[in-house]
C-alpha atoms as a PDB file:
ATOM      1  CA  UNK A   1     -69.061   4.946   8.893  1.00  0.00           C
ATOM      2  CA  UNK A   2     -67.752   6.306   5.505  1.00  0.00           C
ATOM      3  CA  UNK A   3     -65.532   4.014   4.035  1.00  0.00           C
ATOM      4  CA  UNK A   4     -62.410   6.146   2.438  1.00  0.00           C
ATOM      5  CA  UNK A   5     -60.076   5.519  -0.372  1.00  0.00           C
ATOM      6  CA  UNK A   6     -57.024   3.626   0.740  1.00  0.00           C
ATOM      7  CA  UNK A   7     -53.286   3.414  -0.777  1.00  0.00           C
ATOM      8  CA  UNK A   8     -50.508   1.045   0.228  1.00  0.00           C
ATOM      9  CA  UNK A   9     -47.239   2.316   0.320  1.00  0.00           C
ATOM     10  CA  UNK A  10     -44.344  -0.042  -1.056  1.00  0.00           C
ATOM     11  CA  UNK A  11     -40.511  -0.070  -0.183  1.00  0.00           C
ATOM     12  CA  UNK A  12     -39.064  -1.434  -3.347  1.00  0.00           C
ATOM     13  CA  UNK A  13     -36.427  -4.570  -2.539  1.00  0.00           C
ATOM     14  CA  UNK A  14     -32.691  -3.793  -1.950  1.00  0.00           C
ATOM     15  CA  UNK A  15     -30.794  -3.795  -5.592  1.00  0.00           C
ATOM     16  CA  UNK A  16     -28.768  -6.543  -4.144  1.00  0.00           C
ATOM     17  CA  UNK A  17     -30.922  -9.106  -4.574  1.00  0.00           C
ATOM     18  CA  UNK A  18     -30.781 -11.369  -7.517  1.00  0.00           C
ATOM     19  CA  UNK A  19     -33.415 -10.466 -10.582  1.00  0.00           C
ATOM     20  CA  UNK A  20     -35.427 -13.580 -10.070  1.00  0.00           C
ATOM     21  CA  UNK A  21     -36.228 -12.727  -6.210  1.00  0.00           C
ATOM     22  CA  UNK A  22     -36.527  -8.969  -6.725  1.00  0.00           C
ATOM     23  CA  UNK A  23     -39.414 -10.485  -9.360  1.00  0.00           C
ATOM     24  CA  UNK A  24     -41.083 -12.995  -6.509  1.00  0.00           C
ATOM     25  CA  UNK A  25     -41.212  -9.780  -4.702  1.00  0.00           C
ATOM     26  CA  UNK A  26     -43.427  -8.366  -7.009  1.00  0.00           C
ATOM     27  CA  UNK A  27     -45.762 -11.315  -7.692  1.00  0.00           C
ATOM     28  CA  UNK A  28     -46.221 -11.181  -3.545  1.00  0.00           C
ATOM     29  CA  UNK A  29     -47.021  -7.899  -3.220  1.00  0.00           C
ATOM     30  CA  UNK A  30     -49.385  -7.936  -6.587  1.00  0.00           C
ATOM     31  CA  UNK A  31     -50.744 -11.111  -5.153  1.00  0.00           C
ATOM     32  CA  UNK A  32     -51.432  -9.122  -1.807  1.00  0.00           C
ATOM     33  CA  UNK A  33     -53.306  -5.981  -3.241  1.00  0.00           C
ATOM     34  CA  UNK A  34     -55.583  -8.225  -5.113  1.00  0.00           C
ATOM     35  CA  UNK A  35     -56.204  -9.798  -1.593  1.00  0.00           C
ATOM     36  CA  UNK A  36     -56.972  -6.611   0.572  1.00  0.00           C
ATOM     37  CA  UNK A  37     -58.791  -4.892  -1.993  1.00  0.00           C
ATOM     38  CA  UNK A  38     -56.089  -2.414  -3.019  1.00  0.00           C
ATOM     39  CA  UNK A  39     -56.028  -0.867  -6.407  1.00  0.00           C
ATOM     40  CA  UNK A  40     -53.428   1.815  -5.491  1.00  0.00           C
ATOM     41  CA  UNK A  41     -50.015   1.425  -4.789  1.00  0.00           C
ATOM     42  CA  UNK A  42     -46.984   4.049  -3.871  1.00  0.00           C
ATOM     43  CA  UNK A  43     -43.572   3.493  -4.676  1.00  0.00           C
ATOM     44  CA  UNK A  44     -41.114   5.531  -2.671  1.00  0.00           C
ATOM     45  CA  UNK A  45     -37.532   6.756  -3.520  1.00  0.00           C
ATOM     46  CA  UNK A  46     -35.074   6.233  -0.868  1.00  0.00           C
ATOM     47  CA  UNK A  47     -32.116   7.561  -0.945  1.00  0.00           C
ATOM     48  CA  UNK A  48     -29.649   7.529   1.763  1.00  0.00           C
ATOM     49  CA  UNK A  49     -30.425  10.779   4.539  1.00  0.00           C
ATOM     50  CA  UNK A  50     -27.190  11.707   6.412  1.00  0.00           C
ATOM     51  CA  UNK A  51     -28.502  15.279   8.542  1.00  0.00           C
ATOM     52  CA  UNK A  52     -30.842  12.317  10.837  1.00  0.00           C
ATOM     53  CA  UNK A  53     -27.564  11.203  12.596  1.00  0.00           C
ATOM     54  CA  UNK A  54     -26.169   7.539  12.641  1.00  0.00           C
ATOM     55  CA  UNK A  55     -29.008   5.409  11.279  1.00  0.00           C
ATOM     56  CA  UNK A  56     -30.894   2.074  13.286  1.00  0.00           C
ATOM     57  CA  UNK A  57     -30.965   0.562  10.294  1.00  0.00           C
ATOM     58  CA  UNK A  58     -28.109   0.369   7.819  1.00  0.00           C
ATOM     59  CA  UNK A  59     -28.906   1.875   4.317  1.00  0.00           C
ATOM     60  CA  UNK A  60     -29.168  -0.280   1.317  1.00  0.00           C
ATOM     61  CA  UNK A  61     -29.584   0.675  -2.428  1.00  0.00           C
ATOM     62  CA  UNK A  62     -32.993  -0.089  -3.468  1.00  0.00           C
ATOM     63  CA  UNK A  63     -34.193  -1.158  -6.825  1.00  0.00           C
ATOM     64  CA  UNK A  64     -35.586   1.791  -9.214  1.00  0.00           C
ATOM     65  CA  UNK A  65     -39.251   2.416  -8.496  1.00  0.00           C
ATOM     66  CA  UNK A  66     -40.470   3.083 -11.544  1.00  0.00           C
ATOM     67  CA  UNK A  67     -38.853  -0.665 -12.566  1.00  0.00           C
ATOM     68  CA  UNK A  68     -40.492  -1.950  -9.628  1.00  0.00           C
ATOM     69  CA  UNK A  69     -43.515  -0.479 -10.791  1.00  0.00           C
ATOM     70  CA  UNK A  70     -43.390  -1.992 -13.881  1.00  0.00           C
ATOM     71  CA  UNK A  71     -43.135  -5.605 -12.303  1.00  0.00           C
ATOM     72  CA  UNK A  72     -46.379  -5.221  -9.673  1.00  0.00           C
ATOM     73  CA  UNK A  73     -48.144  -4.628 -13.043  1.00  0.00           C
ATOM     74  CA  UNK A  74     -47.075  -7.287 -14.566  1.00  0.00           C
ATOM     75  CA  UNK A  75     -48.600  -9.116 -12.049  1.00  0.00           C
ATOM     76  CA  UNK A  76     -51.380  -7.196 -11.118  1.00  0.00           C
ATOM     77  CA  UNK A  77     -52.355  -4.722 -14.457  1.00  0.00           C
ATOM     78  CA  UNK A  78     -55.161  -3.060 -12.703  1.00  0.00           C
ATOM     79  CA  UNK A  79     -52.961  -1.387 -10.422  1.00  0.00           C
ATOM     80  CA  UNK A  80     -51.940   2.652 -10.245  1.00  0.00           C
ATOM     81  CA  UNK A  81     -48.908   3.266  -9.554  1.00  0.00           C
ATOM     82  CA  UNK A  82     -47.818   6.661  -7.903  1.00  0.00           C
ATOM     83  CA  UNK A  83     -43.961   7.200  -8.084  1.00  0.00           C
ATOM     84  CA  UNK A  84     -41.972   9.332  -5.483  1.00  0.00           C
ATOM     85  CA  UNK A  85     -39.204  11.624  -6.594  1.00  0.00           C
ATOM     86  CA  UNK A  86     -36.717  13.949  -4.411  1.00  0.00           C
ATOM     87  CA  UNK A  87     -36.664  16.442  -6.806  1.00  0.00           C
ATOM     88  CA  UNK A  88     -34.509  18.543  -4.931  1.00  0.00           C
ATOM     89  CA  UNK A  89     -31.355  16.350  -5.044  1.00  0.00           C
ATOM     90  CA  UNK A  90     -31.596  16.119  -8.722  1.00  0.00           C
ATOM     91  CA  UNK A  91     -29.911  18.885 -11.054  1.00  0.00           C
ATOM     92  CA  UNK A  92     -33.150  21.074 -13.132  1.00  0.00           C
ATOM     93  CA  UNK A  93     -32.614  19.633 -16.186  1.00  0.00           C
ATOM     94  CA  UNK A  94     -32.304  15.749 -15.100  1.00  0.00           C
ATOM     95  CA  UNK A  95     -35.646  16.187 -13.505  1.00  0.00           C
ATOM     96  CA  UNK A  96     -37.124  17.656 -16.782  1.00  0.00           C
ATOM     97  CA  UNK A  97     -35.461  14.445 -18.853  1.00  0.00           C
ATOM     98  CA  UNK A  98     -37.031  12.148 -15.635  1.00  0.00           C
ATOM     99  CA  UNK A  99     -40.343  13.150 -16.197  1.00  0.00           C
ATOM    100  CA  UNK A 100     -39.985  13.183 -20.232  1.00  0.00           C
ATOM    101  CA  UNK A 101     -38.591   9.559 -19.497  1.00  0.00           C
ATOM    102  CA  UNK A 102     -41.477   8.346 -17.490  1.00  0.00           C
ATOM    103  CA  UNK A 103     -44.659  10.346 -18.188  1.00  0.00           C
ATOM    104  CA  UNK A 104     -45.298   8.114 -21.287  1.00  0.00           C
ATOM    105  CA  UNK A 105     -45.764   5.307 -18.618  1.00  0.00           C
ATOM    106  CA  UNK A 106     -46.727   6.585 -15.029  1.00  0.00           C
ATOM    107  CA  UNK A 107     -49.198   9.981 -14.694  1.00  0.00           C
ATOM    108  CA  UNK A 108     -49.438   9.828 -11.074  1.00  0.00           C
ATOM    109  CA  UNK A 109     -46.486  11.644  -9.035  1.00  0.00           C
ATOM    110  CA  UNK A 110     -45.411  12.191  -5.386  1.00  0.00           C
ATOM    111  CA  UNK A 111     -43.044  15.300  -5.129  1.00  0.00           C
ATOM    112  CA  UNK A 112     -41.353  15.080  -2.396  1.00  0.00           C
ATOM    113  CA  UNK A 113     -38.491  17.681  -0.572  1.00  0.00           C
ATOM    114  CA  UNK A 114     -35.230  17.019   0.631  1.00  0.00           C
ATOM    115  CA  UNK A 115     -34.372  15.701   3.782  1.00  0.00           C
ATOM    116  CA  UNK A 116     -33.578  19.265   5.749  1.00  0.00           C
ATOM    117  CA  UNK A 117     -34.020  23.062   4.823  1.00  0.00           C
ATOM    118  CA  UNK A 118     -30.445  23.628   6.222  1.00  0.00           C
ATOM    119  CA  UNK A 119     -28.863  21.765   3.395  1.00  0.00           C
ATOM    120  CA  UNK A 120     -28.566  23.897  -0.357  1.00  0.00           C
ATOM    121  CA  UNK A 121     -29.753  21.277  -3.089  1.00  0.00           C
ATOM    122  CA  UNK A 122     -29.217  22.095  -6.899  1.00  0.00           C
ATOM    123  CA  UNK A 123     -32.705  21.302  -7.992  1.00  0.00           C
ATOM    124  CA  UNK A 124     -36.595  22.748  -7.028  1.00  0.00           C
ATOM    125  CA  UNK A 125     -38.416  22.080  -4.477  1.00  0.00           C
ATOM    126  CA  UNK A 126     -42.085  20.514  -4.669  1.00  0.00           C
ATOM    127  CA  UNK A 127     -43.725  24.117  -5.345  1.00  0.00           C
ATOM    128  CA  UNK A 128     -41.137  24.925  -7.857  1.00  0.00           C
ATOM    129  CA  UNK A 129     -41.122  21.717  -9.201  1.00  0.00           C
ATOM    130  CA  UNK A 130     -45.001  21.442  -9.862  1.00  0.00           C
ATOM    131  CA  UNK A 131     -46.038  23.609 -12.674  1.00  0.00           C
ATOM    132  CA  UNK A 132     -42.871  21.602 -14.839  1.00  0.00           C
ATOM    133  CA  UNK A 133     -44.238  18.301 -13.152  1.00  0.00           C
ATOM    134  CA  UNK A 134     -47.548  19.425 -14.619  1.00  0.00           C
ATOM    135  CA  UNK A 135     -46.785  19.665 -18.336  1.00  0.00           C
ATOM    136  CA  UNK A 136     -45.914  15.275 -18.089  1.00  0.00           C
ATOM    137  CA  UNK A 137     -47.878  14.228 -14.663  1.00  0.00           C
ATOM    138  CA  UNK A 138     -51.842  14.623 -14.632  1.00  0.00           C
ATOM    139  CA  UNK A 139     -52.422  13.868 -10.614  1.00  0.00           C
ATOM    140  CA  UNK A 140     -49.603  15.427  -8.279  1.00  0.00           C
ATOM    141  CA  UNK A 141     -49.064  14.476  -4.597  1.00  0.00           C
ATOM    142  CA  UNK A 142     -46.628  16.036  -1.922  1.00  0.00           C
ATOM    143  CA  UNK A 143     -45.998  15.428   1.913  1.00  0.00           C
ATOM    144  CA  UNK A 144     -47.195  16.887   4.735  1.00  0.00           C
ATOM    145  CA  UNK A 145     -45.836  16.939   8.077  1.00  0.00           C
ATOM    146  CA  UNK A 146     -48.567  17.574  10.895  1.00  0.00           C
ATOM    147  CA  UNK A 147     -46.374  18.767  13.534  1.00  0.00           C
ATOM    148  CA  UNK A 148     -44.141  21.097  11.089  1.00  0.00           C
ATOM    149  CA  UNK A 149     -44.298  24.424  12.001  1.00  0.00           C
ATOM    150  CA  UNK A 150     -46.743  26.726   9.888  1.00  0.00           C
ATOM    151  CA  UNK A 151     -47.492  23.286   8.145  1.00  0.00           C
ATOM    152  CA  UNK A 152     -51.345  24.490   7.235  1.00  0.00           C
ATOM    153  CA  UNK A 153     -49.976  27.451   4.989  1.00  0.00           C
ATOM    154  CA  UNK A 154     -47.227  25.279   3.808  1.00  0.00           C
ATOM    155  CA  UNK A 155     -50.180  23.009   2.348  1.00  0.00           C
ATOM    156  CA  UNK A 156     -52.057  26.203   0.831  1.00  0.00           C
ATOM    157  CA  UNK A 157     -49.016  26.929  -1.099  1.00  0.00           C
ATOM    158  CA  UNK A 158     -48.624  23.849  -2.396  1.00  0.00           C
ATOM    159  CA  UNK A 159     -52.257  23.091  -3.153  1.00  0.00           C
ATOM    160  CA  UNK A 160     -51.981  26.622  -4.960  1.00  0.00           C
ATOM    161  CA  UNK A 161     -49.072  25.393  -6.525  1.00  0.00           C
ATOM    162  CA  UNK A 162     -51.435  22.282  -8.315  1.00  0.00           C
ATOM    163  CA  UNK A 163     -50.611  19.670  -5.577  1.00  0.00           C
ATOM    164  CA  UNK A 164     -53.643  18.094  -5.973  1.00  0.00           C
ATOM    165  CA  UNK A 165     -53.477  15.427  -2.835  1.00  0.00           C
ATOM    166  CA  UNK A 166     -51.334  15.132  -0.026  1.00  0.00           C
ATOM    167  CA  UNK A 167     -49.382  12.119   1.523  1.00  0.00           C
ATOM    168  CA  UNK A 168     -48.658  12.745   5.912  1.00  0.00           C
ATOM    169  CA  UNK A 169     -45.987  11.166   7.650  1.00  0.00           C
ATOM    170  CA  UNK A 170     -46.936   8.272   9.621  1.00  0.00           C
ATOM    171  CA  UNK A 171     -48.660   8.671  12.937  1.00  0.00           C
ATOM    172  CA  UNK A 172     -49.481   7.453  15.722  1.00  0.00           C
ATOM    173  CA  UNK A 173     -52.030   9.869  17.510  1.00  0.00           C
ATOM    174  CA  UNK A 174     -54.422  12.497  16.256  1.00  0.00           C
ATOM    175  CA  UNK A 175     -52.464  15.046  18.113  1.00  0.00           C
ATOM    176  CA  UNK A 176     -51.397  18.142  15.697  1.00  0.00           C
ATOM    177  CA  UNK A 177     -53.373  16.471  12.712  1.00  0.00           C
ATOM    178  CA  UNK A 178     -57.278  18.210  13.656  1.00  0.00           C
ATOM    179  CA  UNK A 179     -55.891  21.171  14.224  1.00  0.00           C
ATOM    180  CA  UNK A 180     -53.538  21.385  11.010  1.00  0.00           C
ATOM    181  CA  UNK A 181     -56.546  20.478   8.584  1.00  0.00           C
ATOM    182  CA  UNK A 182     -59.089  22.423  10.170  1.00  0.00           C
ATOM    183  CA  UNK A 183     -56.519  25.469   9.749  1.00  0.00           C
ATOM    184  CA  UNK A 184     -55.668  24.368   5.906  1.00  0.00           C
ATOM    185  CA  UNK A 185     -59.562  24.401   5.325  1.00  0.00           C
ATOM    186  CA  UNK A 186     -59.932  27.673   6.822  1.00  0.00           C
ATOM    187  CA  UNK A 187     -56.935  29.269   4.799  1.00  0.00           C
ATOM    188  CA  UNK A 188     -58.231  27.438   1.332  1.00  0.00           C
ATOM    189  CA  UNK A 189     -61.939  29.018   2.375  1.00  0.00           C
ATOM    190  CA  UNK A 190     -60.200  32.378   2.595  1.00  0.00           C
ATOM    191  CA  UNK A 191     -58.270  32.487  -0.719  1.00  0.00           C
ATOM    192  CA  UNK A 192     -61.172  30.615  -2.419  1.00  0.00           C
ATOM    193  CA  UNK A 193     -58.706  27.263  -3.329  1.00  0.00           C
ATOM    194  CA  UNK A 194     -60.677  23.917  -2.846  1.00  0.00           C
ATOM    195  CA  UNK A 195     -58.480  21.422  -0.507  1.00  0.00           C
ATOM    196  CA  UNK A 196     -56.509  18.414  -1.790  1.00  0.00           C
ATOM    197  CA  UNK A 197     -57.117  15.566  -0.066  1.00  0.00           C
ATOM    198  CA  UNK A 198     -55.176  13.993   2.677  1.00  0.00           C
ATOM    199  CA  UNK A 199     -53.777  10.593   2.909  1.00  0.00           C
ATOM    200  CA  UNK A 200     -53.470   9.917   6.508  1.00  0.00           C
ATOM    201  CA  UNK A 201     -50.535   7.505   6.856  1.00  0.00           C
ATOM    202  CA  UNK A 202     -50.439   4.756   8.944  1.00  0.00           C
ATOM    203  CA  UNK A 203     -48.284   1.417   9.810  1.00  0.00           C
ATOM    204  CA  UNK A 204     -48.094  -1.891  12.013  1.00  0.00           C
ATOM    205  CA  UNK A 205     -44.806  -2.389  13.903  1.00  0.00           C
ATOM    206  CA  UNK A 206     -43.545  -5.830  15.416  1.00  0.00           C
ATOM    207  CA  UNK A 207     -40.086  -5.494  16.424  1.00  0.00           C
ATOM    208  CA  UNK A 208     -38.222  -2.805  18.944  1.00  0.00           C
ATOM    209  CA  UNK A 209     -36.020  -2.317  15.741  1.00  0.00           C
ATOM    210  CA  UNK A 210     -39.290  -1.182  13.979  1.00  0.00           C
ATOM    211  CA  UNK A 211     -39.957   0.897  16.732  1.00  0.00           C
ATOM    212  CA  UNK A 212     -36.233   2.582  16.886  1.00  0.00           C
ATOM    213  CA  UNK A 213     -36.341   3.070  13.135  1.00  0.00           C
ATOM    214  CA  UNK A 214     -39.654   4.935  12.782  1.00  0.00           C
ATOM    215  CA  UNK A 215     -38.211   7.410  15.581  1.00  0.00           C
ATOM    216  CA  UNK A 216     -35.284   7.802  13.474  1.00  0.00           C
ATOM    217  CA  UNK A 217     -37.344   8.848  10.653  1.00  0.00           C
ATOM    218  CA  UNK A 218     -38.840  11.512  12.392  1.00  0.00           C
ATOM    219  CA  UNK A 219     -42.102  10.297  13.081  1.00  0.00           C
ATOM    220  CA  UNK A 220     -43.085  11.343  16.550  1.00  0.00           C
ATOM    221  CA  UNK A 221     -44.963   8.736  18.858  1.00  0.00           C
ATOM    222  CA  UNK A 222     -46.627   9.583  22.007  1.00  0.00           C
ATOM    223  CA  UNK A 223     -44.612   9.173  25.252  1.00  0.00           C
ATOM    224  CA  UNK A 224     -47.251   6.441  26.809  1.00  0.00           C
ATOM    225  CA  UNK A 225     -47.434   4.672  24.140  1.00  0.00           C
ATOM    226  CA  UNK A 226     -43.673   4.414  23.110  1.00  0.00           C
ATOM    227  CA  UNK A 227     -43.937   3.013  26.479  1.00  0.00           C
ATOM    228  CA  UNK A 228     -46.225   0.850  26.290  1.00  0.00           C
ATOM    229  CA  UNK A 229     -44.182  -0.803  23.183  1.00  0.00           C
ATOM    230  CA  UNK A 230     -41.650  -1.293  24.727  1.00  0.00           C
ATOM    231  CA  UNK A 231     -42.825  -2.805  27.624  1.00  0.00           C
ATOM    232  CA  UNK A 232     -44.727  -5.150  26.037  1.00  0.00           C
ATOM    233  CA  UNK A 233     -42.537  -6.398  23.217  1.00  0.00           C
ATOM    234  CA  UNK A 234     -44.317  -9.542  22.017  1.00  0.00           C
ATOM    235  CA  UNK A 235     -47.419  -7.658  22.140  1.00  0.00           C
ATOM    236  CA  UNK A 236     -46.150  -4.817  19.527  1.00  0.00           C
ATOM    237  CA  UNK A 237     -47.936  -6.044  17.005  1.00  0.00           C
ATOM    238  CA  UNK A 238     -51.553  -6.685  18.448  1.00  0.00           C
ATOM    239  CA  UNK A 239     -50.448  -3.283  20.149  1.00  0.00           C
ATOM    240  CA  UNK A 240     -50.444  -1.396  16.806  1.00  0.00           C
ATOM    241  CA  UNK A 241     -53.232  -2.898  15.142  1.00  0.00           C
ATOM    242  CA  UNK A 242     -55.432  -1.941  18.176  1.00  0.00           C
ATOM    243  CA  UNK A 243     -53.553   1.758  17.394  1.00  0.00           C
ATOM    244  CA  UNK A 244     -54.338   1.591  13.758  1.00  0.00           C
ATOM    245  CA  UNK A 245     -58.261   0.359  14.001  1.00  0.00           C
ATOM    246  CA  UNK A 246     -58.148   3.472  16.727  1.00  0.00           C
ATOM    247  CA  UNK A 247     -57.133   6.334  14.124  1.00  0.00           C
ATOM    248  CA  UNK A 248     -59.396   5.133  11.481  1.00  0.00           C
ATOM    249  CA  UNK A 249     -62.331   4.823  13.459  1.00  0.00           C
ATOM    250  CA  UNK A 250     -61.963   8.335  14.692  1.00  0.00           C
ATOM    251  CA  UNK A 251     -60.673   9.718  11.315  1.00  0.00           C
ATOM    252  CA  UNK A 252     -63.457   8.396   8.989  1.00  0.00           C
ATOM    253  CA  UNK A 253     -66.013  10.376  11.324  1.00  0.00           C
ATOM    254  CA  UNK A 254     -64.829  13.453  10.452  1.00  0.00           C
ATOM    255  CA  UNK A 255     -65.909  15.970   7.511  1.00  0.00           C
ATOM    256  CA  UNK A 256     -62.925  16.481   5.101  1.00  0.00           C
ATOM    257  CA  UNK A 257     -61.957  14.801   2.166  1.00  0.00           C
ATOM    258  CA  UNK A 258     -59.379  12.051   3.580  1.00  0.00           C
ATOM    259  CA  UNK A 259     -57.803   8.521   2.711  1.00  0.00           C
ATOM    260  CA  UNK A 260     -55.033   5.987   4.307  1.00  0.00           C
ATOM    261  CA  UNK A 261     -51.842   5.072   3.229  1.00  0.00           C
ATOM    262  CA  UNK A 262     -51.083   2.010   4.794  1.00  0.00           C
ATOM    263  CA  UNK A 263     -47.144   1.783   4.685  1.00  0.00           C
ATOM    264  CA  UNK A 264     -45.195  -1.177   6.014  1.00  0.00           C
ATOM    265  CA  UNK A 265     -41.338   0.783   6.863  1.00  0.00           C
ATOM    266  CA  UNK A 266     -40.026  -2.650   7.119  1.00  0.00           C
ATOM    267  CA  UNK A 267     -39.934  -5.558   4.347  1.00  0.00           C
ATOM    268  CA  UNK A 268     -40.744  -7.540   7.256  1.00  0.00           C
ATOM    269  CA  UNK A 269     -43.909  -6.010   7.820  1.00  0.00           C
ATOM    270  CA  UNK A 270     -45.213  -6.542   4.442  1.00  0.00           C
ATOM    271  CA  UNK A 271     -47.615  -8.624   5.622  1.00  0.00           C
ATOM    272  CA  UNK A 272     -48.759  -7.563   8.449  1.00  0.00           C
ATOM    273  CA  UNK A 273     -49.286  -3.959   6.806  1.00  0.00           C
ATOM    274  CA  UNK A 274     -51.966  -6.321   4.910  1.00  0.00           C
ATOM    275  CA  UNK A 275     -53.734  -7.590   7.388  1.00  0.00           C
ATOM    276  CA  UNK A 276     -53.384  -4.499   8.670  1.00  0.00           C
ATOM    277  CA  UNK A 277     -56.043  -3.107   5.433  1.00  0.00           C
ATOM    278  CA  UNK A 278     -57.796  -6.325   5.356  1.00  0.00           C
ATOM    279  CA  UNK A 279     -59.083  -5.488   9.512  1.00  0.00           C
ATOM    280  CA  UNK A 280     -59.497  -1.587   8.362  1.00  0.00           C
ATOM    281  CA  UNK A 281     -61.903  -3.001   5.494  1.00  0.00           C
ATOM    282  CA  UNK A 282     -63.847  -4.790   8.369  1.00  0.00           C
ATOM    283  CA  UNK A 283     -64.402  -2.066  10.146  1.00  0.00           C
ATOM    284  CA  UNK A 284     -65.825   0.040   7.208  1.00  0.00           C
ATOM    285  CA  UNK A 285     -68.143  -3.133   6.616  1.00  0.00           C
ATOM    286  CA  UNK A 286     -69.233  -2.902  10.188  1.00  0.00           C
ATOM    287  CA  UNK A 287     -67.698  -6.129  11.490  1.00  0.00           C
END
């Protein structure tokens, strides 16, 4: 079994917290990738996302991730960081002065859209936003969504646009995901463009609430085993380990250029998302 390249995805602390425990945050989670192996870390923007309806869990400022980015290497210098940005919520000329800001520091970027295609943002959107991403960031990412309509073309276009690797939203079955990439590959074949690769993202759960909230984020979960969750709540955890081991198993057989992205939704589930990548790095070493 091939072993592939795996990311973990961090949710930077709320900006309520006092310096010193935003800071033991950091040493944790630097302390962690040196543990599991990881030399790769994403660092999401969230902002608050109103079109989803009321949300599960109640929105809280969180600290800048290009700050936070700074502390995990002051822990743990070996580490890439890859910072999200919603470009589309930001005016075109504060995302040009963002990326003159932070390019002297950070060279790997996620572009990522806004929140619903319904709702007229001032700023680009990930293909627009690209080629001027380009000029400060050498390695761009963007999202994909497996179960979004036309979502192999949308890939082509930005892979065309110099997307060079791809984020998915979390899953929880394989269902859409074949069928998406082996369209993508056949489109990129046709126009002679050579296929970013695709971080399959993945991540433990251990509470209803974790359950409730990834619905509410979009991510769509199989009917049996949504059931199966929550019939078996202090079993949620083993539950989605045995689902996570599942995916990567079946994933790392197949021939296109993939990784994970372990994410962990929840601070809560920091750990767990670890021992989540310390059983997937048993299974590439055949234990």
């Amino acid at each position: 079994m091939k072993p592939l390249p795996r990311i973990l995805t961090i949710i930077p602390p709320p900006r309520q917290w006092e310096p010193a425990r935003v800071d033991r945050k950091a040493f944790e989670i630097a302390t962690l990738t040196k543990a599991v192996g990881i030399d790769v870390v994403s660092i999401p923007e969230v902002i608050e996302e109103k079109s989803r309806g009321e949300r599960t869990v109640p929105y809280k400022l969180k600290v800048d991730n290009a700050y936070f980015g700074r502390l995990l290497r002051k822990y743990n210098p070996d580490l890439t960081i890859i910072l999200n940005k919603v470009v589309p919520v930001m005016s075109r000329e504060e995302f040009e002065r963002w990326l003159e800001e932070h390019s002297g520091e950070y060279q790997h970027l996620v572009l990522v859209g806004g929140e619903s295609s319904r709702i007229q943002y001032p700023g680009y959107n990930p293909i627009e936003a690209a080629p001027i991403a380009a000029r400060y960031m050498k390695h761009l990412y963007g999202i994909t969504i497996f179960h979004r309509r036309n979502e192999a073309r949308r890939l082509l276009e930005k892979t065309r646009a110099g997307i060079r690797a791809f984020f998915s939203q979390i899953i929880f079955d394989l269902c859409h995901v074949r069928e998406t990439l082996e369209e993508y590959h056949y489109l990129a074949r046709q126009e002679g463009v050579k296929p970013a690769r695709i971080y399959i993202s993945i991540a433990p759960i251990s509470r209803v609430k974790d359950l409730d909230f990834i619905k509410w984020l979009g991510v769509m979960i199989p009917y049996e085993l949504e059931k199966r969750f929550r019939e078996n709540p202090d079993r949620m955890e083993s539950l989605s380990l045995e689902v996570i081991r599942g995916l990567v198993q079946e994933i790392s057989g197949w021939d296109y250029d993939l990784g994970i992205n372990m994410e962990h939704v929840m601070l809560n589930n920091l750990h767990l998302a670890g021992y989540a990548l310390h059983r997937i790095n048993e299974i590439f070493e055949g234990k």
